[in-house]
N, C-alpha and C. Protein backbone atom coordinates (compact mmCIF):
# COMPACT_ATOMS: atom_id res chain seq x y z
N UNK A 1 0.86 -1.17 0.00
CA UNK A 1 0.00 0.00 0.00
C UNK A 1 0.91 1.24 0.00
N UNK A 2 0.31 1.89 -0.98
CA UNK A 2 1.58 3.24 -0.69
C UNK A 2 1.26 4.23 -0.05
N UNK A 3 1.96 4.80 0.88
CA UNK A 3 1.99 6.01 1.85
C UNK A 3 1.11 6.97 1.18
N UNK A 4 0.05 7.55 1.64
CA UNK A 4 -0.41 8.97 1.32
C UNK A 4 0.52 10.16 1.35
N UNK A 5 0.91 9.77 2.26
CA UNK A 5 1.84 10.98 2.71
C UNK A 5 3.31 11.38 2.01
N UNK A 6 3.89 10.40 1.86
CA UNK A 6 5.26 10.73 1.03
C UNK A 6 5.40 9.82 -0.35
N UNK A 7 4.71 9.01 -0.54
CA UNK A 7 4.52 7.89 -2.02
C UNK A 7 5.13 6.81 -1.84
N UNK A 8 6.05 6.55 -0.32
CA UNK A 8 6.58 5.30 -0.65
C UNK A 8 5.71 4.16 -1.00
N UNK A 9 5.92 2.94 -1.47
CA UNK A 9 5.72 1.85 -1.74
C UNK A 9 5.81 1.15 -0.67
N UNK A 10 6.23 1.00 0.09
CA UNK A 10 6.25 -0.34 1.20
C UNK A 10 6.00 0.30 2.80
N UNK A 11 4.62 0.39 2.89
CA UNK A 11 3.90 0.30 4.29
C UNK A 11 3.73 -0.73 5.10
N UNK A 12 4.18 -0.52 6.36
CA UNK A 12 3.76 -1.89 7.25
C UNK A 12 2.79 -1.83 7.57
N UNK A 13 2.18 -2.78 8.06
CA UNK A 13 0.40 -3.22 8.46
C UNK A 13 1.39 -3.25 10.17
N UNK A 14 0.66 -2.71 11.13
CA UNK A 14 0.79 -2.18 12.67
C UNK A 14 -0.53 -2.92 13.18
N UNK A 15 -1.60 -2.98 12.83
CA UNK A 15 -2.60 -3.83 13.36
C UNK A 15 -3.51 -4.16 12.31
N UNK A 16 -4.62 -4.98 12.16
CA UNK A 16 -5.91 -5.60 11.69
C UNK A 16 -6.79 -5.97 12.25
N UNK A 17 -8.15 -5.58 12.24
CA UNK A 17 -9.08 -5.85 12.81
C UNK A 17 -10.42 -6.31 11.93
N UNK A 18 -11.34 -7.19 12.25
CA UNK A 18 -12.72 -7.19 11.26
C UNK A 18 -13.51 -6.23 11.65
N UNK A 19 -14.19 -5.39 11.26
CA UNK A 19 -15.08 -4.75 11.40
C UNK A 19 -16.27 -4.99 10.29
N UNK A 20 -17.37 -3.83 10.95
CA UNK A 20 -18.78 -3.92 9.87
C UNK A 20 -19.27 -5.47 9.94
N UNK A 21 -19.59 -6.04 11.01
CA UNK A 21 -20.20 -7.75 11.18
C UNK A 21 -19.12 -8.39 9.92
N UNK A 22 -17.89 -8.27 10.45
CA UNK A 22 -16.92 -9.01 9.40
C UNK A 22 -17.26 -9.19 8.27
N UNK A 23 -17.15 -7.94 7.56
CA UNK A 23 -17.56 -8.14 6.46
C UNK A 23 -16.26 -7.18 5.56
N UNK A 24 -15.33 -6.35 6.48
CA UNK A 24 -14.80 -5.60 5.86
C UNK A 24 -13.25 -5.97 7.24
N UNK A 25 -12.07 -5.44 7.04
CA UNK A 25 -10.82 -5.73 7.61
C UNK A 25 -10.65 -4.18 7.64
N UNK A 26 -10.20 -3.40 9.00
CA UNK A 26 -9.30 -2.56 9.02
C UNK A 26 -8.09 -2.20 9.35
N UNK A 27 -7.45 -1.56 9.00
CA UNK A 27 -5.71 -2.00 9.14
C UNK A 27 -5.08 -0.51 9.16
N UNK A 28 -4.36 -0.56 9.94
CA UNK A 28 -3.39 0.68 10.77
C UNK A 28 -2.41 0.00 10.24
N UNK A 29 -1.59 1.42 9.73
CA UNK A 29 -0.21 0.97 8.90
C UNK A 29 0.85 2.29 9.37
N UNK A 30 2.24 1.83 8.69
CA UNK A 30 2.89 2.88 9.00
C UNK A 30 3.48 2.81 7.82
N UNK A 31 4.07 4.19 7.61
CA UNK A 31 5.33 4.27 6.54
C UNK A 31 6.59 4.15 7.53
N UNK A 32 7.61 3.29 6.63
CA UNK A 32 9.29 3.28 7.45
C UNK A 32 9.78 5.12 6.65
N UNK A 33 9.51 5.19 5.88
CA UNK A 33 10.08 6.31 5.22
C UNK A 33 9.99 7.67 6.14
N UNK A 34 8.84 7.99 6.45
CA UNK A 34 8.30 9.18 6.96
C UNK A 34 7.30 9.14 8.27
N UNK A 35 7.48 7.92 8.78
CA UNK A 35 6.77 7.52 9.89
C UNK A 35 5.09 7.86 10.35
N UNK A 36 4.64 8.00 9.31
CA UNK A 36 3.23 8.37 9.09
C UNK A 36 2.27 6.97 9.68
N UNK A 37 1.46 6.97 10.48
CA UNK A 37 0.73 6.27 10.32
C UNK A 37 -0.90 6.80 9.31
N UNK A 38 -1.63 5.95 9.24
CA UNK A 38 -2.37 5.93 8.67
C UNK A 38 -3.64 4.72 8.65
N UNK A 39 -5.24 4.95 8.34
CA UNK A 39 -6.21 3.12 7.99
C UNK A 39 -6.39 3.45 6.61
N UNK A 40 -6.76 1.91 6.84
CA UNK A 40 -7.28 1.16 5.33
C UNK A 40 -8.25 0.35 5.44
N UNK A 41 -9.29 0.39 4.68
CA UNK A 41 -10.56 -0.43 4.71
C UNK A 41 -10.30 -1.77 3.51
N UNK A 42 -10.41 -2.80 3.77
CA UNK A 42 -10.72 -3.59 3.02
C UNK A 42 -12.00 -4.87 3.16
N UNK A 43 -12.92 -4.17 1.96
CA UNK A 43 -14.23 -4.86 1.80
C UNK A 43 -14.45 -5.99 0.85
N UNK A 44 -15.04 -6.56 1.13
CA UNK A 44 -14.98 -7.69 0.07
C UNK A 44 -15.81 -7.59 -0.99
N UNK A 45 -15.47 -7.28 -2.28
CA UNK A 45 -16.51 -6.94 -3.59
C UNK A 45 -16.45 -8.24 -4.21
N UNK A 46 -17.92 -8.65 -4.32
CA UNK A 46 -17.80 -10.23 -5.34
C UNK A 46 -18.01 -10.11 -6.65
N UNK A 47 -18.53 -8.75 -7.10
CA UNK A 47 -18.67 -8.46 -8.77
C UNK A 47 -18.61 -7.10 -9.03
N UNK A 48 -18.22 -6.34 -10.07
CA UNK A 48 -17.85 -4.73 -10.02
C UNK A 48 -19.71 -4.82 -11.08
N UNK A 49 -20.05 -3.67 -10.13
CA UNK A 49 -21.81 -3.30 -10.50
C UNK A 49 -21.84 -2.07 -11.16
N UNK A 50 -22.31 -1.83 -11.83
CA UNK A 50 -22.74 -0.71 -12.79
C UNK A 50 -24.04 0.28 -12.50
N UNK A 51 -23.99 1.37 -11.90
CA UNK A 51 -25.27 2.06 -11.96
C UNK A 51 -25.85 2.58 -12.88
N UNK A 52 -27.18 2.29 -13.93
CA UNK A 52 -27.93 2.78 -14.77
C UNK A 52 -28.68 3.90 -14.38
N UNK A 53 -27.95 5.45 -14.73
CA UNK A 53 -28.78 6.55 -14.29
C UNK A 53 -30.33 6.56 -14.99
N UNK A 54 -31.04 7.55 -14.19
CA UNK A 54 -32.24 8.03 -15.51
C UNK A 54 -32.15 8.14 -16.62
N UNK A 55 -30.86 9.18 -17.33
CA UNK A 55 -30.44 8.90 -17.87
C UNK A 55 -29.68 8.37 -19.29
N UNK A 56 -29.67 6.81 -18.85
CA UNK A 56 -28.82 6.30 -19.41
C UNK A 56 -27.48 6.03 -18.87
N UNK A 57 -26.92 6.42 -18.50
CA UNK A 57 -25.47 6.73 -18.09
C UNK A 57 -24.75 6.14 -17.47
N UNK A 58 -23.83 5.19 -17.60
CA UNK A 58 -23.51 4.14 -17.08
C UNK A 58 -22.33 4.47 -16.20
N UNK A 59 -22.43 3.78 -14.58
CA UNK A 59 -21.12 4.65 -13.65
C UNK A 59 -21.00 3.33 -12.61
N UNK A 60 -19.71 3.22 -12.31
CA UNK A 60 -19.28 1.72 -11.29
C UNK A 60 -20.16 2.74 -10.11
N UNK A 61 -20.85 1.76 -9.55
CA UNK A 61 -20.97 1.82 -8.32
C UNK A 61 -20.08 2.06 -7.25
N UNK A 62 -20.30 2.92 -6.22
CA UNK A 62 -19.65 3.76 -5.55
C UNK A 62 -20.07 3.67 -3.98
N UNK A 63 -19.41 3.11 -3.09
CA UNK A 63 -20.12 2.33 -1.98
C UNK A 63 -20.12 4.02 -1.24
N UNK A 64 -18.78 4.78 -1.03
CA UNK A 64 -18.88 6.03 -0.49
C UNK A 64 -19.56 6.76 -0.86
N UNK A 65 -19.90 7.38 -1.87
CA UNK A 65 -20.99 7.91 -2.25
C UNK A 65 -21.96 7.58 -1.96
N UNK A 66 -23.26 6.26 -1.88
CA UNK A 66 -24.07 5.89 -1.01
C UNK A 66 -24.23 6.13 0.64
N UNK A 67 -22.64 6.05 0.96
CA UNK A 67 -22.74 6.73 2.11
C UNK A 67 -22.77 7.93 2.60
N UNK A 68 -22.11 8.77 1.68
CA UNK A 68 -22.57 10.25 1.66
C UNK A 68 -23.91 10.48 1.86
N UNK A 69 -24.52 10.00 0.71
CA UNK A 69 -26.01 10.43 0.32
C UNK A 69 -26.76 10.12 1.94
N UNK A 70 -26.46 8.69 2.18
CA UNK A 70 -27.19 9.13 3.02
C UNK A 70 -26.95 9.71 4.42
N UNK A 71 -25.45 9.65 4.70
CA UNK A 71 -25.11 10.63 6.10
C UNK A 71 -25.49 11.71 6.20
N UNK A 72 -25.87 12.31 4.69
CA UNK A 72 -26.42 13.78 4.52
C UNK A 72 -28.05 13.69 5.39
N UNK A 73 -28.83 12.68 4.91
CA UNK A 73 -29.73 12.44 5.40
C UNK A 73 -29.89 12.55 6.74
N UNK A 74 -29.21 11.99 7.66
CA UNK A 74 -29.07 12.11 8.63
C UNK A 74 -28.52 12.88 9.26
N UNK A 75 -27.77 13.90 8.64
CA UNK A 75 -27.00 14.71 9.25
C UNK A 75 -27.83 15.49 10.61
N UNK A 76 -27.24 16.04 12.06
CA UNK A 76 -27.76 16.42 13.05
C UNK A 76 -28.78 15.38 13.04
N UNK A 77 -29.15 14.20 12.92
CA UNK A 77 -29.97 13.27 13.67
C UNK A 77 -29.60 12.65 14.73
N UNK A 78 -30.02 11.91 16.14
CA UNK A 78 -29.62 10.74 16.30
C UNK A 78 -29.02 9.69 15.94
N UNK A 79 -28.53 9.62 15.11
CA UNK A 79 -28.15 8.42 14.13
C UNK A 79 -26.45 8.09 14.23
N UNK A 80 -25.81 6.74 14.58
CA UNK A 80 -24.80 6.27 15.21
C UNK A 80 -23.84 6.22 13.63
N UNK A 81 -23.22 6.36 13.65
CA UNK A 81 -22.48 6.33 12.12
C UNK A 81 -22.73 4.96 11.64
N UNK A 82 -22.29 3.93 12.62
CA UNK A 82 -22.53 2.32 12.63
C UNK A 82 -23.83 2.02 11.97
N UNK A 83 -24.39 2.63 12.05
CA UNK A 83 -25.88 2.77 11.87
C UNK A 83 -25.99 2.92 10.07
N UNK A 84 -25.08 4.14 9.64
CA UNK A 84 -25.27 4.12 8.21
C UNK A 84 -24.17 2.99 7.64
N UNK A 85 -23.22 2.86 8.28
CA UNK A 85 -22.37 1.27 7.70
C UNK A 85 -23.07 0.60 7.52
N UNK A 86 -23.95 0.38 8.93
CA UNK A 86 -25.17 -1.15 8.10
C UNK A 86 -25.92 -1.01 7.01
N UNK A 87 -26.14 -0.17 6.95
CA UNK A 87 -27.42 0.34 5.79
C UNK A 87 -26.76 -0.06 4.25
N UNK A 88 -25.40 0.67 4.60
CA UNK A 88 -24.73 0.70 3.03
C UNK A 88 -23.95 -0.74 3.01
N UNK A 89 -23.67 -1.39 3.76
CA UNK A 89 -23.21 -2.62 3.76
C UNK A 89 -24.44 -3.49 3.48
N UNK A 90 -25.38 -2.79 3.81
CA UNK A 90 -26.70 -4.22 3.71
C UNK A 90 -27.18 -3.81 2.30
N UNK A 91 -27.12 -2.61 1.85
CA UNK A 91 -27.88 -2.52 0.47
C UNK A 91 -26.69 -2.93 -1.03
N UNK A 92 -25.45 -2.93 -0.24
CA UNK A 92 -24.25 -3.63 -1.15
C UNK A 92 -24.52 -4.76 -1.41
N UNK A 93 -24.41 -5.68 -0.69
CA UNK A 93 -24.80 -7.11 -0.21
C UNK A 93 -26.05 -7.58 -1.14
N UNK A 94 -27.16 -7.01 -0.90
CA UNK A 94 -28.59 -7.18 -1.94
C UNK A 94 -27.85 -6.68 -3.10
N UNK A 95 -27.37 -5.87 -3.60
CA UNK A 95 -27.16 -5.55 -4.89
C UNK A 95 -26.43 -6.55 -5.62
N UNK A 96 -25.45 -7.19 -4.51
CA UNK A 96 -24.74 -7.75 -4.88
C UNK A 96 -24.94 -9.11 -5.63
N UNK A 97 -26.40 -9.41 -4.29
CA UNK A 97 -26.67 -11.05 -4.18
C UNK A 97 -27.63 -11.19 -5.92
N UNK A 98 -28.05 -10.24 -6.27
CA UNK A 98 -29.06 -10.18 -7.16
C UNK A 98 -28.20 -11.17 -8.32
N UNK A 99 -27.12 -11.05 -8.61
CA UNK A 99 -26.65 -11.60 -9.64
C UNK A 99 -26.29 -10.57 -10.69
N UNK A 100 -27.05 -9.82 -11.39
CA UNK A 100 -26.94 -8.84 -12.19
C UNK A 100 -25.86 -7.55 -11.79
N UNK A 101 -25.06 -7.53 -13.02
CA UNK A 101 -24.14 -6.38 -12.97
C UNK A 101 -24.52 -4.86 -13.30
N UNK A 102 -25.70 -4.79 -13.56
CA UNK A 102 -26.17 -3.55 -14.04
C UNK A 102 -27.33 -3.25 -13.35
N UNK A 103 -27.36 -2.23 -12.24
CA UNK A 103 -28.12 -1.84 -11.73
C UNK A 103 -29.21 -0.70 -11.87
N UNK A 104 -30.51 -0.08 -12.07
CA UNK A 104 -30.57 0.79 -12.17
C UNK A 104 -30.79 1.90 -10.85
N UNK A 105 -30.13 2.93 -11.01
CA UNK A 105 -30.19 3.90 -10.00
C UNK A 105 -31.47 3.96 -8.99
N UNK A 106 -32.46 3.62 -9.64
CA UNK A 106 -34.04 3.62 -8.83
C UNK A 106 -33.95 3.11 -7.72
N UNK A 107 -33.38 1.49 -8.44
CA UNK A 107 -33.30 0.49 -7.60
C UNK A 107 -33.00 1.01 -5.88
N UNK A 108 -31.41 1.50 -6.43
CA UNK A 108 -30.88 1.72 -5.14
C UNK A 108 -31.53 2.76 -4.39
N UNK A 109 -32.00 3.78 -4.63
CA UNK A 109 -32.80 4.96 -4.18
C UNK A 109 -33.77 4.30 -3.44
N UNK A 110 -34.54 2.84 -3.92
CA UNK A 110 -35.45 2.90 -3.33
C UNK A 110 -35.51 2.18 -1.85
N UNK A 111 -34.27 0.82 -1.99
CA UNK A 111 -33.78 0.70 -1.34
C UNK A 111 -33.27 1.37 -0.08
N UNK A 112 -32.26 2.64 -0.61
CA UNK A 112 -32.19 3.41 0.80
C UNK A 112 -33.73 4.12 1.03
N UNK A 113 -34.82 4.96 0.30
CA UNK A 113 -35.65 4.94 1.07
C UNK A 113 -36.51 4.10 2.03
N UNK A 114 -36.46 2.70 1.51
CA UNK A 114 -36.98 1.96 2.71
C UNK A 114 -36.13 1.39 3.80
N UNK A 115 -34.92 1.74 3.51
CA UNK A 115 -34.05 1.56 4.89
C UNK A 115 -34.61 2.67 6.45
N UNK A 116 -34.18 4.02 5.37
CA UNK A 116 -34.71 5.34 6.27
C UNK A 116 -35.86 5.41 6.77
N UNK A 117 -37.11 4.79 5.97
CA UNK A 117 -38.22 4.94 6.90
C UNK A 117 -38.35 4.02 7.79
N UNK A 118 -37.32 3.15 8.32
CA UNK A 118 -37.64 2.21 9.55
C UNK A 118 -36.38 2.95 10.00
N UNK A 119 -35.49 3.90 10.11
CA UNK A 119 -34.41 3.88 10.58
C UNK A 119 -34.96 5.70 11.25
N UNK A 120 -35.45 6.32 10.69
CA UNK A 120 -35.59 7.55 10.72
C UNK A 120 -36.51 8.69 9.85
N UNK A 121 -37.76 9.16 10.79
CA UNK A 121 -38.61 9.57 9.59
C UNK A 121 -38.12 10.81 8.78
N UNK A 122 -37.44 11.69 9.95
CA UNK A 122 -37.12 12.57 8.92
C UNK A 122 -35.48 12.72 8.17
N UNK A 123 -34.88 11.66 8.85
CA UNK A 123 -34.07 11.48 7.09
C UNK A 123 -34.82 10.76 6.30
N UNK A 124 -35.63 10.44 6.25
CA UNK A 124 -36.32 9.46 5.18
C UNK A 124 -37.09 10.26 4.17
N UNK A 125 -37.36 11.95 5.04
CA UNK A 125 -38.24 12.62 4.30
C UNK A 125 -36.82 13.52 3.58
N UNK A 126 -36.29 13.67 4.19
CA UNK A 126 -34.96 14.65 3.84
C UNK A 126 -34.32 14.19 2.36
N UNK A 127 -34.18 12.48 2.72
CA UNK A 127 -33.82 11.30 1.49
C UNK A 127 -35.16 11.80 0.18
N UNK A 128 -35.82 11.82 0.74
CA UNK A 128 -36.77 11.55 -0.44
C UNK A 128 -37.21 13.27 -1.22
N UNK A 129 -37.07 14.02 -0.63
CA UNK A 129 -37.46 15.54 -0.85
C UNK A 129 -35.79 15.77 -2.48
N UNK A 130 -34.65 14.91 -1.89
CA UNK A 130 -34.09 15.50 -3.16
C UNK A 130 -34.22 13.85 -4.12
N UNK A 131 -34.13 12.82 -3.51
CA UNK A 131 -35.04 11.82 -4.59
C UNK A 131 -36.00 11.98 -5.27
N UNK A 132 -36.64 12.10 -4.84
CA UNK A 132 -38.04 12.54 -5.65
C UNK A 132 -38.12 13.60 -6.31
N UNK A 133 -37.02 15.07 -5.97
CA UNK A 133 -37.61 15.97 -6.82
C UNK A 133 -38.36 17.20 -6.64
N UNK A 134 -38.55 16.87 -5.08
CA UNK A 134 -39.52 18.22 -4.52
C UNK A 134 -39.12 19.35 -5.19
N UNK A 135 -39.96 20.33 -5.80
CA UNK A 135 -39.83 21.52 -5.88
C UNK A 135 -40.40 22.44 -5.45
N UNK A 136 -41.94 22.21 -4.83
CA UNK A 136 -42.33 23.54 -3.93
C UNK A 136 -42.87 22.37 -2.73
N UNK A 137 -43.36 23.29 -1.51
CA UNK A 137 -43.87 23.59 -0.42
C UNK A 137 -45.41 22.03 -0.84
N UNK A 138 -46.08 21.81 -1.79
CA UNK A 138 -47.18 21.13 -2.12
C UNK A 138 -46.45 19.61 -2.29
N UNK A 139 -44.84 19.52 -2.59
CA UNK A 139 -44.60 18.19 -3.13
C UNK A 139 -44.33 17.53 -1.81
N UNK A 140 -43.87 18.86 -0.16
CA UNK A 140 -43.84 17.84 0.71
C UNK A 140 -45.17 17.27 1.50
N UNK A 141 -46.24 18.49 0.90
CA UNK A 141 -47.57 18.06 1.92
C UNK A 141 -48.21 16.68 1.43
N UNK A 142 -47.82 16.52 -0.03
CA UNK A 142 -48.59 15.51 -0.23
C UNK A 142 -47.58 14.07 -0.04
N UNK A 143 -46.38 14.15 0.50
CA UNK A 143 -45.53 13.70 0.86
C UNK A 143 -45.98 12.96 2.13
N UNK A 144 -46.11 13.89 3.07
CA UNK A 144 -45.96 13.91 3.97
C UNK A 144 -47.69 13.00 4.14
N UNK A 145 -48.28 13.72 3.38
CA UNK A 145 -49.98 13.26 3.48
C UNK A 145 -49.93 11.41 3.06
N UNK A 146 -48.78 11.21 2.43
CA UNK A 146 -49.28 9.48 1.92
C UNK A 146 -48.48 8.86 3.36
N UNK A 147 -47.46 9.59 3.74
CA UNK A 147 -46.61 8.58 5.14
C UNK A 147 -48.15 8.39 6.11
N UNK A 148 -48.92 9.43 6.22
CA UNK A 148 -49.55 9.19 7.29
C UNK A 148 -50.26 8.34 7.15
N UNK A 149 -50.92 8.29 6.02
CA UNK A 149 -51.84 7.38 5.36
C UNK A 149 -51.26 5.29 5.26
N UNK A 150 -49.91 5.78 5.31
CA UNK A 150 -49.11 4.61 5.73
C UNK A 150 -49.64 4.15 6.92
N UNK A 151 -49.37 5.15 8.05
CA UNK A 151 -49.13 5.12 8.93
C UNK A 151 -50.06 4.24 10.00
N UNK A 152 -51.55 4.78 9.29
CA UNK A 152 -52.37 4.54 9.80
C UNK A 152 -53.11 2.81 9.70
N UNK A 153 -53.27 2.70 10.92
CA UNK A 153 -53.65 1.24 10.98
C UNK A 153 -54.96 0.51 10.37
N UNK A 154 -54.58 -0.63 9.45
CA UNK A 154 -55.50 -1.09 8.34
C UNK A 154 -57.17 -0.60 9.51
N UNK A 155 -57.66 -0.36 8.35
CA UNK A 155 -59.41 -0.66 8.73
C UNK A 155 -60.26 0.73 9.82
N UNK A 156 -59.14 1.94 9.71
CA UNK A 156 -59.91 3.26 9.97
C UNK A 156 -60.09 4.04 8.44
């Protein structure tokens, strides 16, 4: 692994650990060169996936970016960081298991929206206000008007 810091080529591994329900290895390293330490994530990918935008537009799937999207979601919530690892580790995993290398973007959108609405209502609304498209003040009432309608228990 090469040093961030100065380019050498030959980093030592200083510790390893499993993390993310062993699903991923993290590793503390050092440079001999410049004595930098530094981590490294290593996840296990079983097929390189393709996201199909709206579109058209074909882009490798991007596990950080999923996690962006949705830490944004959550941002100032309750919400444990561990919390969005699982999410993006669990919606990797399904993408993964599907078989198919070409995903379309929906897919995954919709996916994390139904993560968020058992995880958090209003990242779920936060998720969905730039998913969906909101553009005025009417796209969240009626938004907001079908969750309740969810919400509400069969047979009132």
């Amino acid at each position: 692994m090469k040093c961030p810091f100065c380019g050498c080529n030959d980093t030592q591994v200083k510790d390893s650990r499993n993390v993310d329900d062993d699903t991923a290895v993290r590793r503390r390293r050092e440079c001999p060169e410049c004595g930098q330490r530094f981590t490294t994530f290593e996840h296990v990918q079983l097929r390189d996936l393709m996201v199909v935008k709206k579109n058209g537009e074909r882009v490798m799937f991007d596990r950080d970016k999923l996690a962006r999207s949705i830490s944004l979601a959550v941002r100032k919530r309750p919400i444990a960081a561990e919390r969005v690892e699982k999410i993006v580790n669990s919606i990797q995993r399904r993408l993964e298991s599907t078989g198919e290398t070409e995903i379309p973007s929906t897919q995954i959108g919709e996916m994390v929206m139904e993560a968020l609405a058992t995880l958090d209502h209003v990242a779920y609304i936060r998720f969905a206000s730039v998913y969906r498209d909101f553009r005025e003040p009417k796209d969240f009432e009626d938004f907001l008007e079908t969750l309740e309608q969810m919400a509400k228990p069969k047979g009132e």
